[in-house]
C-alpha atoms as a PDB file:
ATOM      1  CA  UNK A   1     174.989  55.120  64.934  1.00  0.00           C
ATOM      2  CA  UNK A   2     172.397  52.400  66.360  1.00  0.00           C
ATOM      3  CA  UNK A   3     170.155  53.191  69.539  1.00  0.00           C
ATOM      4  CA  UNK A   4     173.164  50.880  72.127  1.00  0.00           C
ATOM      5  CA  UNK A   5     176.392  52.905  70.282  1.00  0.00           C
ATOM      6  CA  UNK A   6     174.515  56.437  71.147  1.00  0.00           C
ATOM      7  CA  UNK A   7     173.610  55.674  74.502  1.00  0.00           C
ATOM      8  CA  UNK A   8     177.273  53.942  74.949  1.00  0.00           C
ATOM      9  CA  UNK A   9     178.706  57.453  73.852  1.00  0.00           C
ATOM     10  CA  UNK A  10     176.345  59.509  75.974  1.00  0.00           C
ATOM     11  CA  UNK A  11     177.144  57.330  79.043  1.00  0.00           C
ATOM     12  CA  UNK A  12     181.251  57.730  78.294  1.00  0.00           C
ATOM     13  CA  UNK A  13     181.018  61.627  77.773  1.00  0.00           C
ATOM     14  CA  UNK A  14     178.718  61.340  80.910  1.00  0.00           C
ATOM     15  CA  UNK A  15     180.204  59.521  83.598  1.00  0.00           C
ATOM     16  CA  UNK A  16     176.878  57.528  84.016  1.00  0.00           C
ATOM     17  CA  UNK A  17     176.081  53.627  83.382  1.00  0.00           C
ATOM     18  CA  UNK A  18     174.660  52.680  80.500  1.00  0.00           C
ATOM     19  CA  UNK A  19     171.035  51.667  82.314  1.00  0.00           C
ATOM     20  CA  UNK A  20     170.947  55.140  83.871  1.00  0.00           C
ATOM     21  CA  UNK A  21     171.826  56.974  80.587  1.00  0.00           C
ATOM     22  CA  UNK A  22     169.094  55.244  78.491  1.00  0.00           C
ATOM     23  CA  UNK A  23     166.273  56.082  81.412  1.00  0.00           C
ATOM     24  CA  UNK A  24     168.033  59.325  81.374  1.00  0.00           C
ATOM     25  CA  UNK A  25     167.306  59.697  77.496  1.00  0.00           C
ATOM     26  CA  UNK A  26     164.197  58.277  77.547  1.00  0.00           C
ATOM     27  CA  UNK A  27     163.223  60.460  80.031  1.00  0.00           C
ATOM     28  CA  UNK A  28     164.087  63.714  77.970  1.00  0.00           C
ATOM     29  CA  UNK A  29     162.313  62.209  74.586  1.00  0.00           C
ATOM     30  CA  UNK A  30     159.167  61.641  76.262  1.00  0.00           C
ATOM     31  CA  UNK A  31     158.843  64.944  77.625  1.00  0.00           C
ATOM     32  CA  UNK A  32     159.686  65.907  74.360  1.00  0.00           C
ATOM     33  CA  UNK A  33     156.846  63.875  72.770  1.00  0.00           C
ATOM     34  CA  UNK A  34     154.778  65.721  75.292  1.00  0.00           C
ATOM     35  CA  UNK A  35     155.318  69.120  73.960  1.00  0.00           C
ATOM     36  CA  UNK A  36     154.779  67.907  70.580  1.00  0.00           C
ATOM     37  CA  UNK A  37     151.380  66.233  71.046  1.00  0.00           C
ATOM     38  CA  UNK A  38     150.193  69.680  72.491  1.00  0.00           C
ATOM     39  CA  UNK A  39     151.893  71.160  69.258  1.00  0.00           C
ATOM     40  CA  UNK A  40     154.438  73.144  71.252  1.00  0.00           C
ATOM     41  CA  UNK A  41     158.367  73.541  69.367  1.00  0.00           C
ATOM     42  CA  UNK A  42     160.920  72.416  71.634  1.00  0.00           C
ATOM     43  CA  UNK A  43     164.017  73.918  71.163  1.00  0.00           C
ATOM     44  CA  UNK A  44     167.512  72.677  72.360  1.00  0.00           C
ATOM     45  CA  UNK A  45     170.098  75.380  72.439  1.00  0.00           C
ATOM     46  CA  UNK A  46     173.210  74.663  70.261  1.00  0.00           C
ATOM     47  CA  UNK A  47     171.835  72.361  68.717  1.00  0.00           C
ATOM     48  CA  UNK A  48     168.368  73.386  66.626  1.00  0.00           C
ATOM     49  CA  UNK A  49     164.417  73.664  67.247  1.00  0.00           C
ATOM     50  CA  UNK A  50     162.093  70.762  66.512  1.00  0.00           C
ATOM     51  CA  UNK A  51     159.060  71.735  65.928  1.00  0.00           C
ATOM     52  CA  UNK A  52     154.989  70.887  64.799  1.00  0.00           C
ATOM     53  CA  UNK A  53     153.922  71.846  61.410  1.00  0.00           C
ATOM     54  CA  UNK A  54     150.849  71.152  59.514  1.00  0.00           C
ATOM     55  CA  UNK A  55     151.020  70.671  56.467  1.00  0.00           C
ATOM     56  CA  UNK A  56     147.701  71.419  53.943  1.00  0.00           C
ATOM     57  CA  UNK A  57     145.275  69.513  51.983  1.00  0.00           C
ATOM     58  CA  UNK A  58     146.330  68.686  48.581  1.00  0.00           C
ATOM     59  CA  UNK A  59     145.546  67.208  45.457  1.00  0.00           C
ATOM     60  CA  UNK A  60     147.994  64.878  44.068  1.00  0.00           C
ATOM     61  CA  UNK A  61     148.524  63.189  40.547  1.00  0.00           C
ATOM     62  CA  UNK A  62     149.574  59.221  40.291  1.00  0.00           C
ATOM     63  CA  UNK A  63     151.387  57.402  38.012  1.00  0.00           C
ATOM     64  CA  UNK A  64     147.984  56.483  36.222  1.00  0.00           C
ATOM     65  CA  UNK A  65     146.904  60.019  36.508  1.00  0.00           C
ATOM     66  CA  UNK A  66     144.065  59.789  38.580  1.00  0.00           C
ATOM     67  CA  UNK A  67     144.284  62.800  41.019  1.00  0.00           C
ATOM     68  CA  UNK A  68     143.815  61.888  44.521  1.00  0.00           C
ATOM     69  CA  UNK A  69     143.031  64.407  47.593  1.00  0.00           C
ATOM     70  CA  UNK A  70     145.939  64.057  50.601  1.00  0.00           C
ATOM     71  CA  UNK A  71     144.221  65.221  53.546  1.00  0.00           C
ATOM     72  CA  UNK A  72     146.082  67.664  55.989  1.00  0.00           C
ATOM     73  CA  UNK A  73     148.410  65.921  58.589  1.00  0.00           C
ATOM     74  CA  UNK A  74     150.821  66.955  61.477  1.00  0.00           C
ATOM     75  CA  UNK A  75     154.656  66.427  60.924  1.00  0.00           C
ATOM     76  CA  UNK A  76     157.998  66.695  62.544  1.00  0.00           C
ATOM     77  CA  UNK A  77     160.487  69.163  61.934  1.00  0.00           C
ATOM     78  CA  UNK A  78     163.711  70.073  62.439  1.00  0.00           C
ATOM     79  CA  UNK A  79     166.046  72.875  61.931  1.00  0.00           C
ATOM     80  CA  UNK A  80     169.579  72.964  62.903  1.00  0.00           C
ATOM     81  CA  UNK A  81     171.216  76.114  64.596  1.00  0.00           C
ATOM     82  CA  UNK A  82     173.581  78.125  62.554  1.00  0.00           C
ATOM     83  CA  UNK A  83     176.605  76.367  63.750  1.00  0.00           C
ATOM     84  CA  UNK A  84     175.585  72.948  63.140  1.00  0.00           C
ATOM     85  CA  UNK A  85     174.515  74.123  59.204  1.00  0.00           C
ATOM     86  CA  UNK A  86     177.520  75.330  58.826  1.00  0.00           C
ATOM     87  CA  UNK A  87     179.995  72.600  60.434  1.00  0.00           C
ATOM     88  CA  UNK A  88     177.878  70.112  58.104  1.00  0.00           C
ATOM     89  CA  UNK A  89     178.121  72.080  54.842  1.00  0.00           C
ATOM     90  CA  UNK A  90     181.617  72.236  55.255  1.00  0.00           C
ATOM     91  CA  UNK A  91     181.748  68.231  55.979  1.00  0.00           C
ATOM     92  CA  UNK A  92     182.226  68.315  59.984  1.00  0.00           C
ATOM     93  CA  UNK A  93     185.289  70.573  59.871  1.00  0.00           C
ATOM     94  CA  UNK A  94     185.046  73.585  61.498  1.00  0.00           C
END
């Protein structure tokens, strides 16, 4: 599902208009961006926890076998409530 079909199907289950579902949307993901630039997990109930993790410096081997040093970086993650595991495992049926 593209960007326009998500924000169509938001705007349906809604009642809004497109135009005011996407600022509506864009509104929520940039205040989530916020928390995440100050590191802060942001967590949406039924539905999981996004949070900031770091992960550590490493050493890592190439194909040539040369061993390069990763520095440490920031990334995104995300883990699904309970409910949502389990509907997935089980391939969307509850």
């Amino acid at each position: 599902m593209n960007n326009k079909e998500f924000v169509s199907e938001l705007a349906q289950r809604t009642g809004y208009g497109n135009n005011k579902t996407q600022k509506y949307l864009l509104c929520v993901l940039n205040a989530m961006g916020d928390g995440f630039q100050e590191g802060n997990a942001v967590q949406v109930n039924n539905f999981g926890t996004f949070e900031v993790k770091k992960k550590l410096e490493r050493v890592m081997v190439n194909p040539n076998g040369q061993r390069l040093l990763v520095p440490p970086k920031l990334v995104l993650g995300f883990k699904p409530c309970p409910a949502w595991k389990d509907k997935i495992k089980n391939g969307g049926s509850e």
